[in-house]
Protein backbone atom coordinates (compact mmCIF):
# COMPACT_ATOMS: atom_id res chain seq x y z
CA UNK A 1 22.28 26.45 70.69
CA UNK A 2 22.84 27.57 74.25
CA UNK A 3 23.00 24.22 75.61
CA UNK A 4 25.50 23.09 72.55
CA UNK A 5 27.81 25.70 73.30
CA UNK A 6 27.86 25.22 77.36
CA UNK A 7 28.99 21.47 76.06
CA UNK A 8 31.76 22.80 73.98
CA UNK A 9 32.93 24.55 77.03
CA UNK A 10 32.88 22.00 79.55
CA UNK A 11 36.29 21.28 80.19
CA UNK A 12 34.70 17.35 81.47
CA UNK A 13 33.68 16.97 77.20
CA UNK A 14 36.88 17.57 76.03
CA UNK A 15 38.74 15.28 78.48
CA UNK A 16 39.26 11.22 78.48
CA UNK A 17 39.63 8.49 76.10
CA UNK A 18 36.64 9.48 74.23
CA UNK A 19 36.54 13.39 74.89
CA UNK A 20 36.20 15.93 72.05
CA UNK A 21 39.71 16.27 72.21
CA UNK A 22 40.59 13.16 71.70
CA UNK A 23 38.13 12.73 68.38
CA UNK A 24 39.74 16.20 67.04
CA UNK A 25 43.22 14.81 66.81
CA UNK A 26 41.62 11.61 65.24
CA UNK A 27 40.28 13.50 62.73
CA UNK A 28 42.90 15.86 62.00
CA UNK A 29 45.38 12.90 61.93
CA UNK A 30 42.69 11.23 59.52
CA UNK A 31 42.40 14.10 57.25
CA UNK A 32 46.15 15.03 56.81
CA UNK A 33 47.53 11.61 56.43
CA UNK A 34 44.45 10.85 53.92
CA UNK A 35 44.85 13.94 52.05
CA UNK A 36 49.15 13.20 51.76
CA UNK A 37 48.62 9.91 50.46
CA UNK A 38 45.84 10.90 47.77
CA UNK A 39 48.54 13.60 46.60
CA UNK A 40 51.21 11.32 46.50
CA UNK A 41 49.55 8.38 44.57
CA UNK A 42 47.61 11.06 42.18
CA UNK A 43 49.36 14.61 41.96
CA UNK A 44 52.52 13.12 39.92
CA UNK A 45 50.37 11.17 37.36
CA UNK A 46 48.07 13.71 36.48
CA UNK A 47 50.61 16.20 36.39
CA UNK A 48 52.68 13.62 33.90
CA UNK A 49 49.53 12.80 31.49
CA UNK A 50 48.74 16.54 31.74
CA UNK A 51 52.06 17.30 30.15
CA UNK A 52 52.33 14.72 27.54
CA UNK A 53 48.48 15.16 26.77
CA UNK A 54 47.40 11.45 26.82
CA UNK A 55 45.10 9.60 28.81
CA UNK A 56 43.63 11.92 30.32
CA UNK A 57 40.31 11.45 29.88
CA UNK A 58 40.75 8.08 31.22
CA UNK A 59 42.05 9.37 34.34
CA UNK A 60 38.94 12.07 34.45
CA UNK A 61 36.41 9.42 33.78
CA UNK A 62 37.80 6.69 36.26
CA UNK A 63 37.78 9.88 38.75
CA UNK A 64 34.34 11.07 38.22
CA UNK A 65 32.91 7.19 38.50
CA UNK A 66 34.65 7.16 41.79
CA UNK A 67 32.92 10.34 43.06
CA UNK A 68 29.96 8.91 41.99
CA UNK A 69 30.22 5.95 44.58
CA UNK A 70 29.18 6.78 47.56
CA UNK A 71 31.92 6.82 50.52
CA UNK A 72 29.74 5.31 53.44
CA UNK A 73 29.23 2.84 50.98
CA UNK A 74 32.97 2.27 50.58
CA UNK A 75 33.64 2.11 54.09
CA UNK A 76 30.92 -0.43 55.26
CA UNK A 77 32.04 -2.81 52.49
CA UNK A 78 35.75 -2.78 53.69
CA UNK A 79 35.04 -2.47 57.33
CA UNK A 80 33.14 -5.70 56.94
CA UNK A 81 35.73 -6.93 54.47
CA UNK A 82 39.53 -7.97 55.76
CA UNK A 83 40.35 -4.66 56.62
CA UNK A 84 37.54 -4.83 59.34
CA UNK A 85 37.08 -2.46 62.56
CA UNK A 86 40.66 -3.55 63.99
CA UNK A 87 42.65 -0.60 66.07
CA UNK A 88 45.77 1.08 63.77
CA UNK A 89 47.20 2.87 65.66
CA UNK A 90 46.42 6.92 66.58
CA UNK A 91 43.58 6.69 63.87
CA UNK A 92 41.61 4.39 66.36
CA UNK A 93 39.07 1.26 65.40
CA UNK A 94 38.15 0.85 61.66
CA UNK A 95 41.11 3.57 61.15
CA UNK A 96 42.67 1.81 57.94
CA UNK A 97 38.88 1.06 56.20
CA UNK A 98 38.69 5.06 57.04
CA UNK A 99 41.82 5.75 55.78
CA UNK A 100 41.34 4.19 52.52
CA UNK A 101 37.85 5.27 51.92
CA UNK A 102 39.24 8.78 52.64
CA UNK A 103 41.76 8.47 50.07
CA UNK A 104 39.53 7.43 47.64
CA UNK A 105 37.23 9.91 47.80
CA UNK A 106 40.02 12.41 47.85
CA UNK A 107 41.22 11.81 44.60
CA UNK A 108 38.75 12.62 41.86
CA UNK A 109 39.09 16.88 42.87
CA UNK A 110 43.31 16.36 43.02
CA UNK A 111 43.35 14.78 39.72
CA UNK A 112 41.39 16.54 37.87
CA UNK A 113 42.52 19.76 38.79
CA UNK A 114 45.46 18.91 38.16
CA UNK A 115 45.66 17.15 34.39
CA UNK A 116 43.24 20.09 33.58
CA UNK A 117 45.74 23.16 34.80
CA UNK A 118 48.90 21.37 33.26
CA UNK A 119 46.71 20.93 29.69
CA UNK A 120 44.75 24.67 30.22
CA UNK A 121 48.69 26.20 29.66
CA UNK A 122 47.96 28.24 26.28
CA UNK A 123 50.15 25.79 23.80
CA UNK A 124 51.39 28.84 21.87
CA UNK A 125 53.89 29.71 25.37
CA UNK A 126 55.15 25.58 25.47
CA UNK A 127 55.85 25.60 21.62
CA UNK A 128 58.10 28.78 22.18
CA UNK A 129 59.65 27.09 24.70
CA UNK A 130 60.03 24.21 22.83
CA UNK A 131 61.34 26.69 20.13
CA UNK A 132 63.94 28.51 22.79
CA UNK A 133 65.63 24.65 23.12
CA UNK A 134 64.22 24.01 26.24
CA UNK A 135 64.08 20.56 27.46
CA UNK A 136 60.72 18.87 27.95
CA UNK A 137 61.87 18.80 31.82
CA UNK A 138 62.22 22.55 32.24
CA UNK A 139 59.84 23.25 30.09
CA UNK A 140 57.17 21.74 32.43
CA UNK A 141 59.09 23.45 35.88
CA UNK A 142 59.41 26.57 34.14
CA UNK A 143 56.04 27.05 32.22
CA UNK A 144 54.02 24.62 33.02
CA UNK A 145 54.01 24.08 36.41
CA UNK A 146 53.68 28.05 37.31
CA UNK A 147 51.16 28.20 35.45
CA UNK A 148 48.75 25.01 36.86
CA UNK A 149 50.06 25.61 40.14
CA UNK A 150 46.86 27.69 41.12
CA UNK A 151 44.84 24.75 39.57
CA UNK A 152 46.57 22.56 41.72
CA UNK A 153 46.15 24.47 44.97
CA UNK A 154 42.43 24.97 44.12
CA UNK A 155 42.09 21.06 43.59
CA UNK A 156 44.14 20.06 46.95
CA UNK A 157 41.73 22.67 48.85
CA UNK A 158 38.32 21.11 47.55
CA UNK A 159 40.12 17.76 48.66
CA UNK A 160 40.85 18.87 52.21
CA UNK A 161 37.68 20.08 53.23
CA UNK A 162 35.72 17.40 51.49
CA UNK A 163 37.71 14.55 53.16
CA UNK A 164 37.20 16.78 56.66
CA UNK A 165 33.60 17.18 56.77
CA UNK A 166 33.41 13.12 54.94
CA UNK A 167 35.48 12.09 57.60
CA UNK A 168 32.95 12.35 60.64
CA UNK A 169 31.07 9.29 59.20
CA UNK A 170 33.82 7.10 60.47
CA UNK A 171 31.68 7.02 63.55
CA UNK A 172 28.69 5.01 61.79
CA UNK A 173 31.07 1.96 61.64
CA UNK A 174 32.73 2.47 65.26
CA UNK A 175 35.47 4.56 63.42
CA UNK A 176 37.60 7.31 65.03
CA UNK A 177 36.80 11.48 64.86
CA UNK A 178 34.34 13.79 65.80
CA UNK A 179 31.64 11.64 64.15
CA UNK A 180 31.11 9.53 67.77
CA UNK A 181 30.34 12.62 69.60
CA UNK A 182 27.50 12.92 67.15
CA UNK A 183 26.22 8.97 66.90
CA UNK A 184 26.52 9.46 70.66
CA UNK A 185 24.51 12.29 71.13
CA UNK A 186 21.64 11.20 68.85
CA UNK A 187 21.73 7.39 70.54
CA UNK A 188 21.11 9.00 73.84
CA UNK A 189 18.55 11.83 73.08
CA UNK A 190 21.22 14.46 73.79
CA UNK A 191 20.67 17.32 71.13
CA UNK A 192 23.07 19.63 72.91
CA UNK A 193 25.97 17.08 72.38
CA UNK A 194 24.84 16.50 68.58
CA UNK A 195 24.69 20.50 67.68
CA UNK A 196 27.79 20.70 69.37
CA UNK A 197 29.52 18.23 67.34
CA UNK A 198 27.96 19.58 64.29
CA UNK A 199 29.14 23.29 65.12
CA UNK A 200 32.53 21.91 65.85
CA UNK A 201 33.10 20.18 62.61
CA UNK A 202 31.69 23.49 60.51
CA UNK A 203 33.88 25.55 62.30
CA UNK A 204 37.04 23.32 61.79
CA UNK A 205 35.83 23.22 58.08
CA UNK A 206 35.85 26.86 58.09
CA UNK A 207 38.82 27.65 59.28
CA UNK A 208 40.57 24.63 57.02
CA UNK A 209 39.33 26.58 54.01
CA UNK A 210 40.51 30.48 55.40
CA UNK A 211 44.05 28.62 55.99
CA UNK A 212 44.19 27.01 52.67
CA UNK A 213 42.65 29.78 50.91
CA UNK A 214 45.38 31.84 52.31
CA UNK A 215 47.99 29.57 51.73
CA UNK A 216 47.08 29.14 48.28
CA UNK A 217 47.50 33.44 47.75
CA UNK A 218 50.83 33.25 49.34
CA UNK A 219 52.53 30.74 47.31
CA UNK A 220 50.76 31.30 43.89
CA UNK A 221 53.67 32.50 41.44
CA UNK A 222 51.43 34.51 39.26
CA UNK A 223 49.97 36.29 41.99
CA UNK A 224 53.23 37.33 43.77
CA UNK A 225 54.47 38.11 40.09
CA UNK A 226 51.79 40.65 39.41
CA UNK A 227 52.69 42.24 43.04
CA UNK A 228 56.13 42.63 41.73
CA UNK A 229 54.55 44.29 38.20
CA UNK A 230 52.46 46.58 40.23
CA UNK A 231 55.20 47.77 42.77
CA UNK A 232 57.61 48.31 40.08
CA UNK A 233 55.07 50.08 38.56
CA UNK A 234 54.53 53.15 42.04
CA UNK A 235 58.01 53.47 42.37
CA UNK A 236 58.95 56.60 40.45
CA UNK A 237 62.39 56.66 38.70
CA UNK A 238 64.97 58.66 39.86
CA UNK A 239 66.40 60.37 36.74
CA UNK A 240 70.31 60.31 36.69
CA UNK A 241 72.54 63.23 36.46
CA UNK A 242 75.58 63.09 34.64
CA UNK A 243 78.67 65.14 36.66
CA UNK A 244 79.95 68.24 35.28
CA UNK A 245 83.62 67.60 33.93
């Protein structure tokens, strides 16, 4: 452990083409651009089939077959396919059989979380809204939607660190990230350099789930709601006092 952590601090391993820094804002890129598209293509249709209550299962069930497939799997058969090992870009070789594999596998957790917080909303509070005149629009912004959100933010977490930690096998098929400082380090009997990658991806995992975590408290509705309850309910009245006429 000694040795892996003099590595992480030698400026020479974080410098050059191939240098730890280098792989870290590969990865990061990877992760954040994988994780936007999976939301895009997925968050809107589960939310949709959540509200109207049909097909759903389908959705779940082509979902969970897709986290059954394994993603190494995925990535070897379409870095090998047309998509290949070619450069795109910032994401480095084999960056668009990564990307897609990565978006893939973050899917199932998004979608799911998603069609199941919109359809967990106790049908009781939509059929008074329903009863108030509320238009099926509103009604999902206003009850809905508040209500799943922490669903949501739970699902979109799960995805992010998944897709982080997944992401380091890029490296098995000359793929960008933090994976190569690993493959490297195990190809030439360096331990030090393959704890250190290890460590490095674990802590980056870490603090990915403190920041979401965290981000997921500050913008949950229901949670600043019952802040607003509570402080309403310390705050003593002040009693008014008519004047003397």
């Amino acid at each position: 452990m000694g040795e892996a952590f003099a590595y992480l601090l030698d400026g020479d391993s974080w410098s050059g083409s191939n240098g730890l820094g280098q792989q870290l804002v590969q990865q990061v890129l990877l992760t954040v651009v994988s994780l936007a598209v999976a939301t895009v293509l997925s968050l809107p249709v589960a939310l949709w089939l959540g509200h109207i209550g049909k097909g759903g299962a389908i959705a779940i069930n082509i979902s969970n077959i897709g986290r059954a497939i394994p993603v190494f799997a995925v990535l070897v058969l379409l870095s090998v396919g047309p998509v290949g090992t070619d450069v795109l870009g910032p994401f480095g070789r084999a960056g668009a059989a990564t990307l897609i594999s990565l978006v893939l596998f973050a899917l199932p957790p998004i979608i799911t979380n998603a069609y199941v917080g919109v359809r967990g909303v106790d049908p009781e509070i939509v059929e008074a809204a329903r009863g108030m005149g509320m238009a099926e629009r509103r009604i999902f912004t206003r009850v809905e939607w508040p209500l799943a959100l922490p669903l949501v933010l739970t699902g979109l977490r799960l995805a992010l660190v998944q897709v982080w930690a997944t992401a380091t096998i890029a490296a098995l098929v000359a793929g960008p990230g933090l994976g190569n400082t690993i493959t490297n380090g195990f190809a030439n009997s360096r331990i030090d350099q393959v704890t250190a990658g290890a460590i490095l991806v674990a802590v980056v995992a870490l603090l990915l789930e403190g920041a979401a975590f965290a981000a997921e408290r500050l913008v949950d509705p229901m949670r600043a709601s019952r802040r607003a309850n509570r402080h309403s309910q310390r705050t003593p009245s002040v009693p008014t006092v008519e004047p003397i006429v």
